[in-house]
N, C-alpha and C. Protein backbone atom coordinates (compact mmCIF):
# COMPACT_ATOMS: atom_id res chain seq x y z
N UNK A 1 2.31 -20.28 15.21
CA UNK A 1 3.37 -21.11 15.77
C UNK A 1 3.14 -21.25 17.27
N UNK A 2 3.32 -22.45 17.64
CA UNK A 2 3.15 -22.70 19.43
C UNK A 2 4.57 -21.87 19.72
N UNK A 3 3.92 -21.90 21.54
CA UNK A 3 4.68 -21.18 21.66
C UNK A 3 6.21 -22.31 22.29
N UNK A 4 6.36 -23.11 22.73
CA UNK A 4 7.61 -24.16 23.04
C UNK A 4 8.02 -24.20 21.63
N UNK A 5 7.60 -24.68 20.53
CA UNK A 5 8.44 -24.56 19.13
C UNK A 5 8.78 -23.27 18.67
N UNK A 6 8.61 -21.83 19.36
CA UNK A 6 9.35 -20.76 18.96
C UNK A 6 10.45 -20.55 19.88
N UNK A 7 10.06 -20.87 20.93
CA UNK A 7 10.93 -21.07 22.35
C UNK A 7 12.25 -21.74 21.80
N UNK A 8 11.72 -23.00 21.32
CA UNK A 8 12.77 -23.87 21.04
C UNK A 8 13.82 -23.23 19.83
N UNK A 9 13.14 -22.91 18.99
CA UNK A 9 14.05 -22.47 17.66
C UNK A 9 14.79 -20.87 18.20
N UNK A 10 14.12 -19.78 18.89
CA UNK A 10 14.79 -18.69 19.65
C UNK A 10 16.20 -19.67 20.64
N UNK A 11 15.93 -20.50 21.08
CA UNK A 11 17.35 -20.57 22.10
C UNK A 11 18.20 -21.46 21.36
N UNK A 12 18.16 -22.18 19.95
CA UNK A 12 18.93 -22.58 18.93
C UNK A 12 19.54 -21.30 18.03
N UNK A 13 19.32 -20.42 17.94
CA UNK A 13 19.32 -18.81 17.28
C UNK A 13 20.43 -17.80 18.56
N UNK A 14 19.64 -17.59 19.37
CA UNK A 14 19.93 -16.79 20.41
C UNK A 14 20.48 -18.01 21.67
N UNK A 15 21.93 -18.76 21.64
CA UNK A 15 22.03 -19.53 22.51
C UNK A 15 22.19 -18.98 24.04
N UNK A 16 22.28 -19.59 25.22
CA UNK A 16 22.19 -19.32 26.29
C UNK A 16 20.89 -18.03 26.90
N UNK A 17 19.40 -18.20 25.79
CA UNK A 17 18.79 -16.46 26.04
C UNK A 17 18.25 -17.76 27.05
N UNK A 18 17.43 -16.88 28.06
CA UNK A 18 16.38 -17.10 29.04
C UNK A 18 14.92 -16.61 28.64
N UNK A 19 14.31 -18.04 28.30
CA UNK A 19 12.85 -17.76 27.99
C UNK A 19 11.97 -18.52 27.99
N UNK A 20 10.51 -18.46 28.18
CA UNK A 20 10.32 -19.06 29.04
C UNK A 20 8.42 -19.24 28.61
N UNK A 21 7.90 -20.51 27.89
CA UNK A 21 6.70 -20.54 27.36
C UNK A 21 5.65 -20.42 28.43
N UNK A 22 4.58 -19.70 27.88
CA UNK A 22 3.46 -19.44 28.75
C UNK A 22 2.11 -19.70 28.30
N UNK A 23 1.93 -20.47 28.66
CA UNK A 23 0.24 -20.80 28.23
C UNK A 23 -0.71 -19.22 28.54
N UNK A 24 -1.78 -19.12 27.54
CA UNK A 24 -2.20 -18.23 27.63
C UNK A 24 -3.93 -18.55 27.51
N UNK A 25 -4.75 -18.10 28.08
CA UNK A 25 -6.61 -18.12 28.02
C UNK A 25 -7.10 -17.72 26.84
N UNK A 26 -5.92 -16.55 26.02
CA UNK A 26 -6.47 -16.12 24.94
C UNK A 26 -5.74 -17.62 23.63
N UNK A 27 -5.38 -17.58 24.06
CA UNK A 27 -4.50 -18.54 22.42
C UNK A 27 -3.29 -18.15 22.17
N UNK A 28 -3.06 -17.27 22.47
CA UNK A 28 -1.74 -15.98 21.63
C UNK A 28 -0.71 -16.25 22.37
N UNK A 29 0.43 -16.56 21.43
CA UNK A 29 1.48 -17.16 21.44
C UNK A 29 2.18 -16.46 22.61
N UNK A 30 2.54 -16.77 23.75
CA UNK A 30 3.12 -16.05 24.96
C UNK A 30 4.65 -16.52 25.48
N UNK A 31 4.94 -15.26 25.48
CA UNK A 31 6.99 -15.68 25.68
C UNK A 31 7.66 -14.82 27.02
N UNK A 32 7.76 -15.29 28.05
CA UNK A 32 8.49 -14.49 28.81
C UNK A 32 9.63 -14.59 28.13
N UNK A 33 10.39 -13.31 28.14
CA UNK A 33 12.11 -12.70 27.98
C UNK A 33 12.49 -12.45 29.09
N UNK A 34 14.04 -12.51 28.90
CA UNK A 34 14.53 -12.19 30.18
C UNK A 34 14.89 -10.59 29.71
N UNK A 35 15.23 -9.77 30.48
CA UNK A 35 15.31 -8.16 29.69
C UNK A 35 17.08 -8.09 29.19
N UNK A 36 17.74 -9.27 29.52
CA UNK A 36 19.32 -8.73 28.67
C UNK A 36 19.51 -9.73 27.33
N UNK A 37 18.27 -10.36 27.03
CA UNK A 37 17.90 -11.01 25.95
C UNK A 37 16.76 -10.66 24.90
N UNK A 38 16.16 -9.56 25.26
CA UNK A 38 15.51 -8.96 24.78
C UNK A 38 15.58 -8.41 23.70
N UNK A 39 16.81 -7.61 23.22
CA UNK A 39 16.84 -6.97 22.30
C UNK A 39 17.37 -8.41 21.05
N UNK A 40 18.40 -9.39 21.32
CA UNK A 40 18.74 -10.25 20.70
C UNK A 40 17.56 -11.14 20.01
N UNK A 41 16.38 -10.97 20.70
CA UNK A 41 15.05 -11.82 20.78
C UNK A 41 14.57 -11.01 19.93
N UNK A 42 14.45 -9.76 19.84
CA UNK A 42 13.47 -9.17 19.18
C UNK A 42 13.64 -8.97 17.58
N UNK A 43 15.31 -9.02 17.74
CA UNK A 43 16.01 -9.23 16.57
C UNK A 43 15.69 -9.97 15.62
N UNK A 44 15.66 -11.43 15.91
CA UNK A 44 15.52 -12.25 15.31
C UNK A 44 14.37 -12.62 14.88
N UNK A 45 13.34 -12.21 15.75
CA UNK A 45 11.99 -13.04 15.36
C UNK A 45 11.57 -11.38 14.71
N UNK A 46 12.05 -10.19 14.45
CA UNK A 46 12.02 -8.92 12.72
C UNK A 46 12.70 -9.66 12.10
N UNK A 47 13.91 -10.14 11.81
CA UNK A 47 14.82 -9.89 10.69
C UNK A 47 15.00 -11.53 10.07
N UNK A 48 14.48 -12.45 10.91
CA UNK A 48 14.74 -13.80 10.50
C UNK A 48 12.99 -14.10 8.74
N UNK A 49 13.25 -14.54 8.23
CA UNK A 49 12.67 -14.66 6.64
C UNK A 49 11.20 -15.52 7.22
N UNK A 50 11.62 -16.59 7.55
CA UNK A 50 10.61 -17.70 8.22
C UNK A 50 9.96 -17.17 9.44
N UNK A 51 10.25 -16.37 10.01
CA UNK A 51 9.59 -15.66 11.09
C UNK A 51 8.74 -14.35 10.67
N UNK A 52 9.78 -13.12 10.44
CA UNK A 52 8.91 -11.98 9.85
C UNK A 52 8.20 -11.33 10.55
N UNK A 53 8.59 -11.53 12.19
CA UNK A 53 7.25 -10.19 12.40
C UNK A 53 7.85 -8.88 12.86
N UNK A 54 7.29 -7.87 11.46
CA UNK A 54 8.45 -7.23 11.19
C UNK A 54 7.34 -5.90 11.75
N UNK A 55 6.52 -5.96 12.36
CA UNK A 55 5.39 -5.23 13.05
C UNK A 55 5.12 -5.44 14.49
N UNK A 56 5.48 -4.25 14.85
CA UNK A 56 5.28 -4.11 16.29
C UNK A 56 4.08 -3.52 16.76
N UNK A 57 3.28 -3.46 17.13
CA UNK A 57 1.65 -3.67 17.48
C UNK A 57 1.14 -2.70 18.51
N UNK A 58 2.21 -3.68 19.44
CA UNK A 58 1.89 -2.62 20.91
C UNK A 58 2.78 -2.71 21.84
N UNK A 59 3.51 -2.13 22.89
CA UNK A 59 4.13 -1.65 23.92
C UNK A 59 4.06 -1.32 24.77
N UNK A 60 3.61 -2.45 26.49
CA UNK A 60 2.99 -1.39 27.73
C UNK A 60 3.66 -2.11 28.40
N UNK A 61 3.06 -1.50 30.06
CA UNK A 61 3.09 -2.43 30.95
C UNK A 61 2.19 -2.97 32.19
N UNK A 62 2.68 -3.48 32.63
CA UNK A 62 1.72 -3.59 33.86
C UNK A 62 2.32 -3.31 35.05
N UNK A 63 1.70 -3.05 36.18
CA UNK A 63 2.22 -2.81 37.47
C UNK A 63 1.53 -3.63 38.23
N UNK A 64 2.76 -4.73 38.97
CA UNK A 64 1.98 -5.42 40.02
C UNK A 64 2.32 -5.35 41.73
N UNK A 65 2.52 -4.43 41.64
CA UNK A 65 3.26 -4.03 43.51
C UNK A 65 2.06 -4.53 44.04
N UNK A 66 2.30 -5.20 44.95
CA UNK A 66 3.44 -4.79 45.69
C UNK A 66 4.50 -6.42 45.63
N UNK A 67 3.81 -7.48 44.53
CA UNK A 67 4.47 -8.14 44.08
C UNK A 67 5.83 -8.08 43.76
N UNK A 68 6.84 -8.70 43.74
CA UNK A 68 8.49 -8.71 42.79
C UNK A 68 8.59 -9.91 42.18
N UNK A 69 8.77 -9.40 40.54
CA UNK A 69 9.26 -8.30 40.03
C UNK A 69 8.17 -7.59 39.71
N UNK A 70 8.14 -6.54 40.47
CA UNK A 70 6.98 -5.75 40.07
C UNK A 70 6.60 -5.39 38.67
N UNK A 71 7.27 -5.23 37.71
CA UNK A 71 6.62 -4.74 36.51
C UNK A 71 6.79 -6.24 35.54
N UNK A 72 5.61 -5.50 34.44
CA UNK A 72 6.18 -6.59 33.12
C UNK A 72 5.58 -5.48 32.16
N UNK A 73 6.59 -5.65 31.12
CA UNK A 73 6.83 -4.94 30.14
C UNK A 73 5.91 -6.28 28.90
N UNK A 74 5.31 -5.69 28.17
CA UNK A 74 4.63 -6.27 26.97
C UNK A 74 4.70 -5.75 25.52
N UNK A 75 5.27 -6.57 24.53
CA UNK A 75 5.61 -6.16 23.87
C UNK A 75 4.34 -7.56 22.33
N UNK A 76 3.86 -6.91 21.62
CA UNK A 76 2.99 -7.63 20.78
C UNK A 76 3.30 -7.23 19.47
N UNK A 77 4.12 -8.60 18.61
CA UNK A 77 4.91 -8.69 17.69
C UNK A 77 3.77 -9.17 16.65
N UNK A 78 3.50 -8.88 15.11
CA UNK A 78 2.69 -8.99 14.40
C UNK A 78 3.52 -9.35 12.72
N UNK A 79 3.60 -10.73 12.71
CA UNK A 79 4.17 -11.29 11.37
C UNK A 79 3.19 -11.35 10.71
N UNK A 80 3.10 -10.08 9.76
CA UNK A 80 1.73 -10.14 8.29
C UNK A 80 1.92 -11.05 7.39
N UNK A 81 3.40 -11.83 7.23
CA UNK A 81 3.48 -12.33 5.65
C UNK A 81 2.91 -13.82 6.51
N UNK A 82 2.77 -14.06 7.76
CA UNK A 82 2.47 -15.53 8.14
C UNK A 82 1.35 -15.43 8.86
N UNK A 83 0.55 -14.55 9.22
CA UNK A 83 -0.26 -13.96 9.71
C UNK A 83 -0.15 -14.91 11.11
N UNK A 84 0.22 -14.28 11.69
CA UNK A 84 1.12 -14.62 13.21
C UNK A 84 1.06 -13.42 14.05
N UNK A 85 1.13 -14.10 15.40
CA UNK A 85 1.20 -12.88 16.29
C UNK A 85 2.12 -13.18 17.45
N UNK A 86 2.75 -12.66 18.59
CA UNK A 86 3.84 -13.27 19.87
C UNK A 86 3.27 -11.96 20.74
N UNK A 87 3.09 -12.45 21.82
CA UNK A 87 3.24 -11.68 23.01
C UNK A 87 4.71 -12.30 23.58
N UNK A 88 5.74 -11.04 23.90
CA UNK A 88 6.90 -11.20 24.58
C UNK A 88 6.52 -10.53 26.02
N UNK A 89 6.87 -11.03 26.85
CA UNK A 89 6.73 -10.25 28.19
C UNK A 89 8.10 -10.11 29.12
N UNK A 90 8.76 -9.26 29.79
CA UNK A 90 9.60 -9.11 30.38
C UNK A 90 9.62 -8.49 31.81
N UNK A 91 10.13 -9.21 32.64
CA UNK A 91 9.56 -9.03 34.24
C UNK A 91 10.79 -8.05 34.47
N UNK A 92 10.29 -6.52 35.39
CA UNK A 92 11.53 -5.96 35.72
C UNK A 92 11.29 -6.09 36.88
N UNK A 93 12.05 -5.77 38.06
CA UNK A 93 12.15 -5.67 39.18
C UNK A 93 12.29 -4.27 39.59
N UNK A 94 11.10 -3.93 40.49
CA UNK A 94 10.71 -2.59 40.98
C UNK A 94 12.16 -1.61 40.96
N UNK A 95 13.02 -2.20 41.74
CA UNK A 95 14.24 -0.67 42.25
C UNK A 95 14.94 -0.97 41.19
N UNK A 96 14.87 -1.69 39.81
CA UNK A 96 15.62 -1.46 38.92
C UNK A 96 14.61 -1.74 37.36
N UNK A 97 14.05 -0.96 37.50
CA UNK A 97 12.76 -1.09 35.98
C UNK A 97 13.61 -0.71 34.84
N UNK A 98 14.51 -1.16 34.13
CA UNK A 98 15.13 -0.52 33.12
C UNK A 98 15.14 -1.60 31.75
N UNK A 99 15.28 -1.51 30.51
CA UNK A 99 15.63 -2.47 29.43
C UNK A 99 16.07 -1.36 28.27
N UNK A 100 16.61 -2.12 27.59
CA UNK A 100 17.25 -1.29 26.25
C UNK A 100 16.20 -1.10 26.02
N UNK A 101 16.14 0.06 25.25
CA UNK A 101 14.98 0.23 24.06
C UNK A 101 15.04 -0.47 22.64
N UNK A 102 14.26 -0.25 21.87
CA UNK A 102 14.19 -1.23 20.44
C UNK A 102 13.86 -0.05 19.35
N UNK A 103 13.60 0.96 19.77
CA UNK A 103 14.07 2.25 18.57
C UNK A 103 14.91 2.00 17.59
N UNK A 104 15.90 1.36 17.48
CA UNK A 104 16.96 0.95 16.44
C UNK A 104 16.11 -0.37 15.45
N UNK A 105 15.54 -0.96 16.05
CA UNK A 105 14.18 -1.91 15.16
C UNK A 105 13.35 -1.46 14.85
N UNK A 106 12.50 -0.48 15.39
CA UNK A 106 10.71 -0.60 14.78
C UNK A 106 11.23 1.37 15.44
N UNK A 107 11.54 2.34 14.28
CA UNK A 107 11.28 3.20 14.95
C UNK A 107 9.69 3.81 15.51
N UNK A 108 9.04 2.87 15.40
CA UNK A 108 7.64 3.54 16.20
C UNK A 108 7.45 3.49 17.44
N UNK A 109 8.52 2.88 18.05
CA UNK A 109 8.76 2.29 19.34
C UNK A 109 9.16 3.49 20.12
N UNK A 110 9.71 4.45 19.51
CA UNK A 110 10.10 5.67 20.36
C UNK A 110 9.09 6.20 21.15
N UNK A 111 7.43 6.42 20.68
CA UNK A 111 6.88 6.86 21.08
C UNK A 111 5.59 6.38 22.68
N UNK A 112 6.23 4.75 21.81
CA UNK A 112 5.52 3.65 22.95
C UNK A 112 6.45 3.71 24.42
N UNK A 113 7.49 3.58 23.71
CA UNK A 113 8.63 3.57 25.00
C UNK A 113 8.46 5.61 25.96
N UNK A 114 8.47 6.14 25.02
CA UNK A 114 8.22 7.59 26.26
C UNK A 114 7.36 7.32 26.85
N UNK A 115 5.93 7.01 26.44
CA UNK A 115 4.65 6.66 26.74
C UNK A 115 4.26 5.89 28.30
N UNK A 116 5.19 4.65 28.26
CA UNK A 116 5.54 3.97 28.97
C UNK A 116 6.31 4.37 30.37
N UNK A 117 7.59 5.26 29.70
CA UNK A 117 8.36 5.77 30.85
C UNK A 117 7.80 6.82 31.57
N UNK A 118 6.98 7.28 30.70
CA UNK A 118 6.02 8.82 31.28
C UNK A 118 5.02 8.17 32.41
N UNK A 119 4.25 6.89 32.14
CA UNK A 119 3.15 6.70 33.09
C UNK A 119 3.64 5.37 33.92
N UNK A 120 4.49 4.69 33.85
CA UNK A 120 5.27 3.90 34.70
C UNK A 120 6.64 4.26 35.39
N UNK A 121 7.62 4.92 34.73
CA UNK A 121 8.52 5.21 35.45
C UNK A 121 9.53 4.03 34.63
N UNK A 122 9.51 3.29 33.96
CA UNK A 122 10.52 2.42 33.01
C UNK A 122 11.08 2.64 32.14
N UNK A 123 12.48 3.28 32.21
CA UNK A 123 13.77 3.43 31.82
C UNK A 123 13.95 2.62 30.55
N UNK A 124 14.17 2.82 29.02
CA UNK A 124 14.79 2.42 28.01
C UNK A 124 15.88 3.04 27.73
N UNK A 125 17.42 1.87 28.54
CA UNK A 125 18.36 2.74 28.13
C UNK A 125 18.66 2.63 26.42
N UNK A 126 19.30 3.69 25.80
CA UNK A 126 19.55 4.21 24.19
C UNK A 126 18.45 4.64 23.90
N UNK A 127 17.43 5.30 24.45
CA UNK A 127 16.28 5.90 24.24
C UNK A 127 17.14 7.16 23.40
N UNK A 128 16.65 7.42 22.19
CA UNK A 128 17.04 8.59 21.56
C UNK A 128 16.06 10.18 22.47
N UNK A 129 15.11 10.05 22.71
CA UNK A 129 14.60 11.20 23.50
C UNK A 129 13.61 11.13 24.23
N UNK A 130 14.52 10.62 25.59
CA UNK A 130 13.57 10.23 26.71
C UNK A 130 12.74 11.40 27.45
N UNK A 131 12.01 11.87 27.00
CA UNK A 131 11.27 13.18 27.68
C UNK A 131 10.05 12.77 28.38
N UNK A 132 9.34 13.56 28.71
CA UNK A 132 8.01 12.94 29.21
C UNK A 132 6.95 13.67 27.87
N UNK A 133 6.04 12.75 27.55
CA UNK A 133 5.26 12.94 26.69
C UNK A 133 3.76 13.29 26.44
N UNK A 134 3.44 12.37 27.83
CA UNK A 134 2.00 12.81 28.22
C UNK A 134 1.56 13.72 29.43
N UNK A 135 2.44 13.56 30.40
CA UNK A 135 2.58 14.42 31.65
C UNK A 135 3.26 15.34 31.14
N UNK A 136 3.12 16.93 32.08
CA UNK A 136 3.75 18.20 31.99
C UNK A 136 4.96 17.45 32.47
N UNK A 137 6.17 18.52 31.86
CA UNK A 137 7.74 18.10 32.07
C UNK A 137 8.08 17.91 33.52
N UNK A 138 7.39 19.06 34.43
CA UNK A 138 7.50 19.41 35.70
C UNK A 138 6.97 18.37 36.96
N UNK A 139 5.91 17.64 36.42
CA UNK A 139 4.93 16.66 36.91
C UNK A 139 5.99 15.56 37.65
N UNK A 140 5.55 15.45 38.78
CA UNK A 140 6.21 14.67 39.78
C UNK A 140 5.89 13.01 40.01
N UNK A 141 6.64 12.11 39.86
CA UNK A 141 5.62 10.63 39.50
C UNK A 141 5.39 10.12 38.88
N UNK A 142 4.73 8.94 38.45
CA UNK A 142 4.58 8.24 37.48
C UNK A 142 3.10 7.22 37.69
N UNK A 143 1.86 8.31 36.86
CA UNK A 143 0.62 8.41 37.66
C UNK A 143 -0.06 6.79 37.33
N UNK A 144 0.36 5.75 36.64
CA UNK A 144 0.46 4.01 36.17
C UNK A 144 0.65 3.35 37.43
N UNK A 145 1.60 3.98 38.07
CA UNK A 145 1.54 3.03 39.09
C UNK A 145 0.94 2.91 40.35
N UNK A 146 0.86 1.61 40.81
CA UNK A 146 -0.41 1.17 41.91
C UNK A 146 0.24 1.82 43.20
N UNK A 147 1.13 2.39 43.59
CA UNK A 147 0.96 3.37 44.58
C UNK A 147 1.65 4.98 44.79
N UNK A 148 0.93 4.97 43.40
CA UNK A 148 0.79 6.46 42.69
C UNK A 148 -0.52 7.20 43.81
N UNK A 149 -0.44 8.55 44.74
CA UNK A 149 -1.40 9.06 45.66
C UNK A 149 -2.52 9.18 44.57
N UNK A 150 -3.79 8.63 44.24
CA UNK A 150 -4.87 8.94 43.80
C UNK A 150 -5.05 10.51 43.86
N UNK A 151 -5.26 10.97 44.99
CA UNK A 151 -6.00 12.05 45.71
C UNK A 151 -5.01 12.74 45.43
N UNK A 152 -4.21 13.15 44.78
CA UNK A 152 -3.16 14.38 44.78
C UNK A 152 -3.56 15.69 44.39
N UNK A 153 -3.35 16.53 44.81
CA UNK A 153 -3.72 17.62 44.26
C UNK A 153 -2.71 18.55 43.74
N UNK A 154 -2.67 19.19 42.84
CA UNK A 154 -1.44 20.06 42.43
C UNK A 154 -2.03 21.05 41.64
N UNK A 155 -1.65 22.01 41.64
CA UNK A 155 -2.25 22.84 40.49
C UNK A 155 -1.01 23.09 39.13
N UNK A 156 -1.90 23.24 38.13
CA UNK A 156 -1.27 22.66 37.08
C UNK A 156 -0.01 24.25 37.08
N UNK A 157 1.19 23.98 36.78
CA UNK A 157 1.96 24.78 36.31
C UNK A 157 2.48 25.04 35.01
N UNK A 158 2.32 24.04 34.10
CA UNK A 158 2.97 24.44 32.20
C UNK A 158 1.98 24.74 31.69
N UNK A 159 0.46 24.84 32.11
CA UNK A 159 -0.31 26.00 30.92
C UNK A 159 -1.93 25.71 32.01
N UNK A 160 -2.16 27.15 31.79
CA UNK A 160 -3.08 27.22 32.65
C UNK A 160 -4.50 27.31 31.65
N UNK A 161 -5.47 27.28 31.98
CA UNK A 161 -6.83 26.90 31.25
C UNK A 161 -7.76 28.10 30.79
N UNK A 162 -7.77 28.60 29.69
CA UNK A 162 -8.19 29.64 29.24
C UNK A 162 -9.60 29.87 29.66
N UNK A 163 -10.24 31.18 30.23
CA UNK A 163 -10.94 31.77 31.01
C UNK A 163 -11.79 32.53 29.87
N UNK A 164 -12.90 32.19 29.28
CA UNK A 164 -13.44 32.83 28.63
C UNK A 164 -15.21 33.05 29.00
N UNK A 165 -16.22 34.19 28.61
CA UNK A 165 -17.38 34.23 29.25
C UNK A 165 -18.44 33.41 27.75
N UNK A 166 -19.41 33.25 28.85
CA UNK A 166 -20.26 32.95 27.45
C UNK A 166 -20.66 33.48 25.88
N UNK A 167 -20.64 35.12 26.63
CA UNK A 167 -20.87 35.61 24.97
C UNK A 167 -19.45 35.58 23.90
N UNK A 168 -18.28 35.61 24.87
CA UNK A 168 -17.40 35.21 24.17
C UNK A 168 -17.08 34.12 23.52
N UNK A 169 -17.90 33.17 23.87
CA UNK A 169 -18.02 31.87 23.52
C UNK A 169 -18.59 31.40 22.13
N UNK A 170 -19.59 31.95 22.98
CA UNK A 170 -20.68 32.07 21.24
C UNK A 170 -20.57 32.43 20.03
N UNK A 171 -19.41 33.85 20.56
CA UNK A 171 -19.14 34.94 19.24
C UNK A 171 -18.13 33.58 18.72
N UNK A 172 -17.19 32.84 19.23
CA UNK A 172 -16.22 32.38 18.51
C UNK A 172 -16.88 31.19 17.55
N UNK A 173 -17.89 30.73 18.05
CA UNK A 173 -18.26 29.15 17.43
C UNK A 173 -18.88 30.15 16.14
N UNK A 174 -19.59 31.11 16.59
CA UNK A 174 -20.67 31.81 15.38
C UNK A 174 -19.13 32.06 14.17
N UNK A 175 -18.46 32.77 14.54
CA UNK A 175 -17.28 33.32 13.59
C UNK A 175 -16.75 31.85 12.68
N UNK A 176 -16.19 30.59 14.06
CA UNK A 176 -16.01 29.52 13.03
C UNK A 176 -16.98 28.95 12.17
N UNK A 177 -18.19 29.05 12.75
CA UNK A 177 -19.20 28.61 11.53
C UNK A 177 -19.24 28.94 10.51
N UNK A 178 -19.08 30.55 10.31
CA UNK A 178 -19.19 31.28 9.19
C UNK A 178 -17.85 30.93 8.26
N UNK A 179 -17.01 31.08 8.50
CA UNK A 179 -15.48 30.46 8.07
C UNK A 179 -15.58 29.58 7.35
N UNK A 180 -16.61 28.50 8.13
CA UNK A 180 -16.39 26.57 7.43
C UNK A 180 -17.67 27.08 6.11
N UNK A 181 -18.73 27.63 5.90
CA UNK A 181 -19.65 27.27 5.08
C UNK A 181 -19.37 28.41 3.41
């Protein structure tokens, strides 16, 4: 489906949403969202019969500082029964990076969305368990973004790196070998 004729049928569906067709280099159907239309958007183009893309793909973002709105959130929607695909994109603005989450649609999304908030710093409010997932809990920052200190140094504090000598080494691989055969 182009993307102005999904455009068009989303703001007949979802009246007054803000959205916004984007030509794309790859082919793939491209939709800016606005982020308080987002979840209404995402709704419809899972749960609508003629649409169907009831597969969510992928979940990131980008960081463009020192640009505004600094972030865009990407979201890649995958209709199998029409073999279809949508890139949705949603621009946040740096001192306020936040959007609902979509956990209540595609629970696989929980894990994209920590993922996200862990290495960008972007807030899904109704996040059922916003923790950090890939960074230690303690970890300061949000190491995605473009003026994240490269050069930081810290020494790690939630688990330190096991210290073992060579013959100890050896003895263990020799022991698992014997185990596996």
């Amino acid at each position: 489906m182009e993307s102005s004729s999904l455009v068009a049928l989303l703001q007949e569906v979802v009246p007054g949403a803000q959205l916004e067709a984007v030509p794309s280099i790859d082919r793939q159907t491209t939709i800016y969202v606005s982020r308080d239309d987002l979840h209404a958007v995402v709704g419809i183009l899972r749960d609508r019969a003629d649409l169907a893309f009831a597969f969510l793909a992928e979940l990131t973002a980008v960081d463009f500082w020192p640009r505004e709105p600094r972030f865009e959130l990407v979201y890649i929607l995958v209709s199998i029964a029409n073999r279809a695909r949508v890139r949705l994109k949603v621009r946040l603005a740096g001192d306020d990076a936040r959007v609902a989450t979509v956990t209540d649609l595609w629970p696989g999304a929980n894990w994209l969305e920590r993922e996200v908030w862990d290495l960008f710093g972007i807030a899904f409010d109704g996040h059922p368990d916003p923790r950090r997932l890939l960074m230690p809990e303690d970890w300061d920052g949000f190491p995605l973004r473009k003026d994240y200190p490269v050069q930081i140094r810290k020494t790690p504090t939630a688990a330190e790196p096991l210290q073992v000598t060579a013959e100890e080494f050896r003895a263990t691989v020799e022991r698992d070998r014997l185990t596996r055969t």
